[in-house]
Protein backbone atom coordinates (compact mmCIF):
# COMPACT_ATOMS: atom_id res chain seq x y z
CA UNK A 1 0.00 0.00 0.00
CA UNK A 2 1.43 2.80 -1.09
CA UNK A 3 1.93 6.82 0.33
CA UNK A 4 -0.13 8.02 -2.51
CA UNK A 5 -2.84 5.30 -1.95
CA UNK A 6 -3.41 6.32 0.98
CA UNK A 7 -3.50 10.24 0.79
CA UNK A 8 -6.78 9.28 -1.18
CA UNK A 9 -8.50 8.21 1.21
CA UNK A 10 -10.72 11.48 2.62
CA UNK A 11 -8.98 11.73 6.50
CA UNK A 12 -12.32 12.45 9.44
CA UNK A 13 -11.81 16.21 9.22
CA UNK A 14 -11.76 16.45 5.76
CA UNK A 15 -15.26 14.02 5.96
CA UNK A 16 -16.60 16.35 8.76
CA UNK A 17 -15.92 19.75 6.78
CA UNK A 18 -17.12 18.40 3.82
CA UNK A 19 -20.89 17.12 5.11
CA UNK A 20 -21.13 20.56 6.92
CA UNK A 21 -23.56 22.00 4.79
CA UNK A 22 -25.76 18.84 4.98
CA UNK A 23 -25.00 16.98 8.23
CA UNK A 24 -24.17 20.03 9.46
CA UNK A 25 -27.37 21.97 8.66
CA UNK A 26 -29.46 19.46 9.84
CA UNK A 27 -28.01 19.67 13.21
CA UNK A 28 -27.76 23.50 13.04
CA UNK A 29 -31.49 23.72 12.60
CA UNK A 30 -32.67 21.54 15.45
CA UNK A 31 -30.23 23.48 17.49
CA UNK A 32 -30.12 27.10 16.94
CA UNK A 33 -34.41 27.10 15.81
CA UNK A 34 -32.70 28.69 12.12
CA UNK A 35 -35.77 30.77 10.80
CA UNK A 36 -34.20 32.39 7.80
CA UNK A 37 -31.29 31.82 5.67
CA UNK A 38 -28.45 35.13 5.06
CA UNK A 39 -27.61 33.21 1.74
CA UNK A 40 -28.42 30.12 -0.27
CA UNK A 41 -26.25 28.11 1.49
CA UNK A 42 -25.38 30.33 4.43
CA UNK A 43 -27.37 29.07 7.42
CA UNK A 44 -28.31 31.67 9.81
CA UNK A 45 -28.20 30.58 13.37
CA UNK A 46 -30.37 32.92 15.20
CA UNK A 47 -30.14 32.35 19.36
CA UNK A 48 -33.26 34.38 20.01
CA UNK A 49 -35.31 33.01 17.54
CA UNK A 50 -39.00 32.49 18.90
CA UNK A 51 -39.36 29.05 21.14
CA UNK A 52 -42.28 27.41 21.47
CA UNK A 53 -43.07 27.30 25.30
CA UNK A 54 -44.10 24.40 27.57
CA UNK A 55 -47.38 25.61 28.11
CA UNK A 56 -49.75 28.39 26.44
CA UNK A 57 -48.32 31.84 26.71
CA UNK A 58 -50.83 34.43 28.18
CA UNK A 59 -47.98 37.13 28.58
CA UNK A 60 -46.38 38.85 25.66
CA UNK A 61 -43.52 40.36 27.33
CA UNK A 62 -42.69 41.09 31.24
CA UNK A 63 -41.85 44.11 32.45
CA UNK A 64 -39.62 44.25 35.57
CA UNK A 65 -39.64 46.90 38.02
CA UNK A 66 -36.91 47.39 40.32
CA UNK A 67 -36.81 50.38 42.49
CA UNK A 68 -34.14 50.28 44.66
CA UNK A 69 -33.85 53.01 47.16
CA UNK A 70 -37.75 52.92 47.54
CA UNK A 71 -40.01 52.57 51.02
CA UNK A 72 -39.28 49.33 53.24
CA UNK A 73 -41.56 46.57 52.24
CA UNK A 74 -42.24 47.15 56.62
CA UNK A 75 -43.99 50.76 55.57
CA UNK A 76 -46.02 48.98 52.55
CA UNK A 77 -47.09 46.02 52.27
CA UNK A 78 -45.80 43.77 55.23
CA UNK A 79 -47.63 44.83 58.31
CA UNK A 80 -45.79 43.54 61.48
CA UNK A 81 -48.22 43.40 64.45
CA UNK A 82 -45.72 42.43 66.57
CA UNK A 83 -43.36 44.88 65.86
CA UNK A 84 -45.71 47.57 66.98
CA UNK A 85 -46.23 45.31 70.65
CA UNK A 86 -41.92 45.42 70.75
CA UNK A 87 -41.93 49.03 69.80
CA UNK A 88 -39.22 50.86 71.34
CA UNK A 89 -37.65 47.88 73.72
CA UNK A 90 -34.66 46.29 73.59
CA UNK A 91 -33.88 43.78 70.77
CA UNK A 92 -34.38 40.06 72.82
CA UNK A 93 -31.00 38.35 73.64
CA UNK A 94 -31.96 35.40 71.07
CA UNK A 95 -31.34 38.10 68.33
CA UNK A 96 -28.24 39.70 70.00
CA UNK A 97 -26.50 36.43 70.85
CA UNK A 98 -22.70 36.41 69.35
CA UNK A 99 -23.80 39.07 66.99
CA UNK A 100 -21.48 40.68 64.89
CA UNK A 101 -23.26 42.83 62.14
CA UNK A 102 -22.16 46.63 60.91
CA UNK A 103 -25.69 47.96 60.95
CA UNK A 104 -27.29 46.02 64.20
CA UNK A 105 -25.41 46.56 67.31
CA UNK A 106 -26.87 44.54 70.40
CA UNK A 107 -28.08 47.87 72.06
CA UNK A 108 -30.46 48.69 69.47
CA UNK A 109 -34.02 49.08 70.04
CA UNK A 110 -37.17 47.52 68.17
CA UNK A 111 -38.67 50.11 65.31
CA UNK A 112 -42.33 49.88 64.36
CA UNK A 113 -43.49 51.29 61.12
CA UNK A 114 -45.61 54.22 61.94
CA UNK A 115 -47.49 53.86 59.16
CA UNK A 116 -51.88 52.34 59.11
CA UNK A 117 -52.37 49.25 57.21
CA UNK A 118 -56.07 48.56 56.60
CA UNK A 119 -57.35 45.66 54.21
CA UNK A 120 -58.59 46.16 50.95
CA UNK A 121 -60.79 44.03 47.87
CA UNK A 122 -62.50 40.52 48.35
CA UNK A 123 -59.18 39.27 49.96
CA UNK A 124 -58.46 41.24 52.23
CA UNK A 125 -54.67 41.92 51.40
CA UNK A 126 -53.18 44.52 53.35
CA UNK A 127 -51.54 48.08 52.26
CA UNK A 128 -50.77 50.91 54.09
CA UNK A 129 -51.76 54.95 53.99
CA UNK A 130 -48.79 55.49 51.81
CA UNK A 131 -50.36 53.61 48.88
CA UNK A 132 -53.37 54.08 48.33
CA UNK A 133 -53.80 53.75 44.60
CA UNK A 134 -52.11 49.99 44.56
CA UNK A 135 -54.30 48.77 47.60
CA UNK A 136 -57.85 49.88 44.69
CA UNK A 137 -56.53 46.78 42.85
CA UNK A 138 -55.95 44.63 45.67
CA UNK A 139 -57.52 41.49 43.65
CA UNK A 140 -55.63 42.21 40.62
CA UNK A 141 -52.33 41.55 41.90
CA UNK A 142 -50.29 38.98 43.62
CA UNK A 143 -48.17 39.95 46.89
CA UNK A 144 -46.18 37.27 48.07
CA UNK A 145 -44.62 37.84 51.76
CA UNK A 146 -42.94 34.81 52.55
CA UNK A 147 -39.44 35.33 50.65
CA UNK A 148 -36.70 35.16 53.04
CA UNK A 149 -33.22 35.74 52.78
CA UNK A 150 -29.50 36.09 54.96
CA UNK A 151 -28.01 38.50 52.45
CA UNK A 152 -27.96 41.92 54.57
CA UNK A 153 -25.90 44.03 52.47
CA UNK A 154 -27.83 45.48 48.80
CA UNK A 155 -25.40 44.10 46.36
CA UNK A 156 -25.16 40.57 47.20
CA UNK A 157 -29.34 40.42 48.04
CA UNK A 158 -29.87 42.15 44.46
CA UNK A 159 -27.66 38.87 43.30
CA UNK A 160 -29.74 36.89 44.69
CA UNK A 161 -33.21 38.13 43.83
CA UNK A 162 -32.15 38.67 39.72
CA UNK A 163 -29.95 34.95 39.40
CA UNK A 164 -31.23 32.88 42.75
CA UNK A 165 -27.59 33.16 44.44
CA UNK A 166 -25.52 35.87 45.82
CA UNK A 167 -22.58 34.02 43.88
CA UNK A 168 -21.92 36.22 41.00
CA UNK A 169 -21.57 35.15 37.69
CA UNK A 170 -24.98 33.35 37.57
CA UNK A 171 -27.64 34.04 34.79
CA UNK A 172 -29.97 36.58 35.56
CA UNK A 173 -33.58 36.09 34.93
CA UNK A 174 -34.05 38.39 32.31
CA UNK A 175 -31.08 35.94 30.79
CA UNK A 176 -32.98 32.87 31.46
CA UNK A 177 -36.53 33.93 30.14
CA UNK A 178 -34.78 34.95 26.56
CA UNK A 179 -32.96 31.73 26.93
CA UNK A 180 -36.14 29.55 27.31
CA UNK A 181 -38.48 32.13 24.80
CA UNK A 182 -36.61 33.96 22.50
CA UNK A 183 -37.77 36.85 20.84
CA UNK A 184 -40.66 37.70 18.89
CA UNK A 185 -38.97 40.97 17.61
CA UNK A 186 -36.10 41.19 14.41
CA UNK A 187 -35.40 44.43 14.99
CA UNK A 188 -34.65 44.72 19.01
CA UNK A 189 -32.90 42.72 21.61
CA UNK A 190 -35.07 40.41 23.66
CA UNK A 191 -33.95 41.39 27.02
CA UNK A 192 -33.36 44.96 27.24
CA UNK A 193 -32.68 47.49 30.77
CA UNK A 194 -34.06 51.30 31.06
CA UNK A 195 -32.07 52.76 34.02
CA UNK A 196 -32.86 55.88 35.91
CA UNK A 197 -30.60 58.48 38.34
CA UNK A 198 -27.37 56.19 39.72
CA UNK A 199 -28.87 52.70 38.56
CA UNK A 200 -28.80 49.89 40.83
CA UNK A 201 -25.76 49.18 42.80
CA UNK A 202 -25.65 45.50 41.61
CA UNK A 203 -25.17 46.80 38.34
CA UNK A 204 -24.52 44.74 35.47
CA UNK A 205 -24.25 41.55 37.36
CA UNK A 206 -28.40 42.07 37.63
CA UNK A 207 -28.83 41.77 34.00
CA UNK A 208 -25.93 39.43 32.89
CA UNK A 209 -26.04 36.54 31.05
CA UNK A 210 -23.76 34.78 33.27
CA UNK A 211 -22.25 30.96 31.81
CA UNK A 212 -25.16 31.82 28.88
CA UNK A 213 -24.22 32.87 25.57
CA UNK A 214 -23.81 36.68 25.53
CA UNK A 215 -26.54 37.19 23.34
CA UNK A 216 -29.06 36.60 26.35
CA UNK A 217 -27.57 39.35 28.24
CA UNK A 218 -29.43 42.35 29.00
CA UNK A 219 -29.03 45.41 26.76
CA UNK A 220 -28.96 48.56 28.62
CA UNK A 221 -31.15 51.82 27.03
CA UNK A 222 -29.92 55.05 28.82
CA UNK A 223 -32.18 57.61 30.00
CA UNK A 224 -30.50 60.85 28.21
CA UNK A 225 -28.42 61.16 24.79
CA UNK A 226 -28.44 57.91 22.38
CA UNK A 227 -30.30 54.76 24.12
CA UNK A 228 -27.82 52.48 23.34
CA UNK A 229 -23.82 53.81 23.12
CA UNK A 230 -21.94 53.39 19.44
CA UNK A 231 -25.55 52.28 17.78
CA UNK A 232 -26.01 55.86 15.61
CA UNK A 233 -23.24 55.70 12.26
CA UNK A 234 -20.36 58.36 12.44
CA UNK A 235 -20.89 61.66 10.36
CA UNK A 236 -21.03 61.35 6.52
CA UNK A 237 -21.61 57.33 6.92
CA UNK A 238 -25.29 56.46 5.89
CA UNK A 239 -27.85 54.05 5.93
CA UNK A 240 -27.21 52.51 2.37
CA UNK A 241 -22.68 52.30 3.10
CA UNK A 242 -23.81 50.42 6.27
CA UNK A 243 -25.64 48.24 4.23
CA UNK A 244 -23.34 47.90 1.79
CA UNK A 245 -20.82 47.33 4.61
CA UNK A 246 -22.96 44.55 5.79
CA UNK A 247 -23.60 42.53 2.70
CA UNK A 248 -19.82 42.87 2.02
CA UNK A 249 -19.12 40.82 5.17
CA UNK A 250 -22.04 38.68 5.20
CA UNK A 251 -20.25 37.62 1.08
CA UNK A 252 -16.83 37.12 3.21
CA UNK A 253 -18.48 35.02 6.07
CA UNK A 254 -20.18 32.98 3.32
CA UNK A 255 -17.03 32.10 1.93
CA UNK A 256 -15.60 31.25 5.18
CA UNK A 257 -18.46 29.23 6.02
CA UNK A 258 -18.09 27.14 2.67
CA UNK A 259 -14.23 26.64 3.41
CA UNK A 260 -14.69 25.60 7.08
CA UNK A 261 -18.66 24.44 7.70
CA UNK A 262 -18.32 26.33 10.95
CA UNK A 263 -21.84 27.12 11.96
CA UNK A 264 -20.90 29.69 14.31
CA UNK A 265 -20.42 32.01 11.45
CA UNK A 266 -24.04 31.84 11.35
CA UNK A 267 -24.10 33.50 14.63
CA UNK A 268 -21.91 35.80 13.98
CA UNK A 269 -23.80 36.93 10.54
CA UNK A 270 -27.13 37.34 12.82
CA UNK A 271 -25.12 39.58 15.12
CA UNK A 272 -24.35 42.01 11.99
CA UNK A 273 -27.57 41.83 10.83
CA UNK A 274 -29.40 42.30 14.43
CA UNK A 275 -26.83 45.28 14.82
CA UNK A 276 -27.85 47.00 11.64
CA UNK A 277 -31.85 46.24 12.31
CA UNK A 278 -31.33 47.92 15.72
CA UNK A 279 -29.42 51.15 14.06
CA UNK A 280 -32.73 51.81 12.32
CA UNK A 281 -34.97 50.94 15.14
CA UNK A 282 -33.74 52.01 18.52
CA UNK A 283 -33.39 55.74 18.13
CA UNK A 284 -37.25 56.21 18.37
CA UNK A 285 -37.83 54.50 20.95
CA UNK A 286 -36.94 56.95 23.75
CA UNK A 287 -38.42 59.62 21.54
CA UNK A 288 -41.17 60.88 23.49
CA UNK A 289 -41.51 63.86 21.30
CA UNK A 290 -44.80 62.34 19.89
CA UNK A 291 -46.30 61.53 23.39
CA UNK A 292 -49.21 64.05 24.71
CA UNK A 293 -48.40 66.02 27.82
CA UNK A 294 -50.60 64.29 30.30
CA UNK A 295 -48.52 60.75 29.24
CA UNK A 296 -45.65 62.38 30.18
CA UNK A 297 -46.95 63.42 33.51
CA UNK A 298 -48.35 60.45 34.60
CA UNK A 299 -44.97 58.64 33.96
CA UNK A 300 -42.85 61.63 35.33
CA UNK A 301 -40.80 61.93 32.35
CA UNK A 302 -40.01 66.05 32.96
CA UNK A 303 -40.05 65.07 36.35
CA UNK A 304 -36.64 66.58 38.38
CA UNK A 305 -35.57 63.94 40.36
CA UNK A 306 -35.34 64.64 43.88
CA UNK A 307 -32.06 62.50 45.17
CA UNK A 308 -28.99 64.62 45.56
């Protein structure tokens, strides 16, 4: 048997390469959901392509509020009757035993909410004086009370509420619904973050994607300027040399992919393409311009703010 013989024979990498854009696409499609094509034999792998659910969707999107630096849950919605019997007494030994916290000393005293709590709608959930508006839809909402948790300090609790640990580095839940769903949308991001005054002081790690693909991560909109940094083209660089710029790299990827059968080019073609949908989509969306005064009102949008 001979060298040359044998240099005929097609080696498992060559075999591999070579069934990519069958084999290959098969696999690509069950995996990455492909629901268009950048080029006849291009696939397009598309990570936040629309999933079909476990169970019938009655929500179209969630909105998440997080308003840190707000009223205790103690002065809202969590009346403690026997905080107001322990008013002003000493904290009870079982509490102060071997404790060693920055903010509770073993002298402190027991602090009732001053606030009134009365019970509104058919169940009888209770709100205090300071919200009166949220306590008129009492049996519209769900209040749970009974979360718990030993994380004292506001960055490592804000861990834990958003990812489930106050470990960082863990998806966040924005992550892990776009994960499991997708996104109905071709144009925007499926997890996306408005921030107001300082922002949170967890900070990205509330909205990151953690061991997930980065494309799950949140995408942060800012309050003033552009929504999202580096989106808008530099001066004298339009709509139709981005485009141009696009299909010119989509051609270059497509050659790559036929050389290689790497289906991650796919991704990265999506990314390009997602990029240049967003350019034309995202600057109206904080463009309240078209909005009637009393909207803007209601939501506060002129609104100073009133932390220094």
């Amino acid at each position: 048997m001979t060298e040359e013989y044998l240099e005929q024979w097609p080696t498992r990498r060559g075999f591999l390469r070579d069934c990519a854009g069958g084999l290959g696409a098969i696999a690509l499609t069950h995996l990455f959901a492909v629901d268009e094509c950048a080029a006849d034999d291009l696939p397009q792998a598309n990570p936040l392509a629309p999933k079909i659910p476990h169970f019938a969707a009655k929500a179209k999107s969630v909105i998440f509020l997080f308003m840190e630096g707000g009223p205790s849950q103690i002065d809202l919605y969590d009346p403690k009757p026997e905080l107001q019997r322990q008013h002003g007494k000493s904290l009870p030994p079982s509490l102060t035993k071997n404790l060693d916290l920055a903010f509770v000393k073993p002298s402190a005293t027991v602090l009732a909410s001053p606030r009134q709590f009365k019970r509104y709608g058919q169940s009888g959930m209770e709100f205090s004086d300071y919200i009166p508006h949220i306590a008129s839809v009492a049996d519209d909402i769900c209040l749970i009370r009974s979360m718990t948790t030993e994380a004292f300090n506001h960055h490592p609790a804000q861990s834990l509420l958003m990812s489930g640990t106050t470990q960082f580095g863990r998806p966040t839940i924005g992550a892990w619904v776009t994960y499991g769903l997708g996104c109905e949308s071709q144009n925007l991001p499926g997890f996306v973050v408005l921030s107001s005054g300082r922002g949170t002081s967890g900070g990205v790690n509330n909205w990151s994607s953690g061991f997930l693909p980065s494309p799950y991560e949140g995408v942060v909109f800012r309050n003033t300027g552009d929504p999202i940094l580096y989106l808008p083209n530099p001066p004298g660089y339009n709509r139709e040399m981005q485009r141009a710029r696009i299909d010119a790299i989509r051609k270059l990827n497509e050659h790559r992919f036929n050389e290689t059968g790497d289906i991650e080019i796919g991704s990265r073609v999506h990314s390009y393409e997602l990029a240049f949908r967003m350019q034309m989509e995202a600057p109206g969306l904080l463009d309240f311009s078209g909005e009637p005064e009393h909207t803007l009102e209601m939501y506060g949008v002129n609104r100073e703010p009133t932390h220094p």
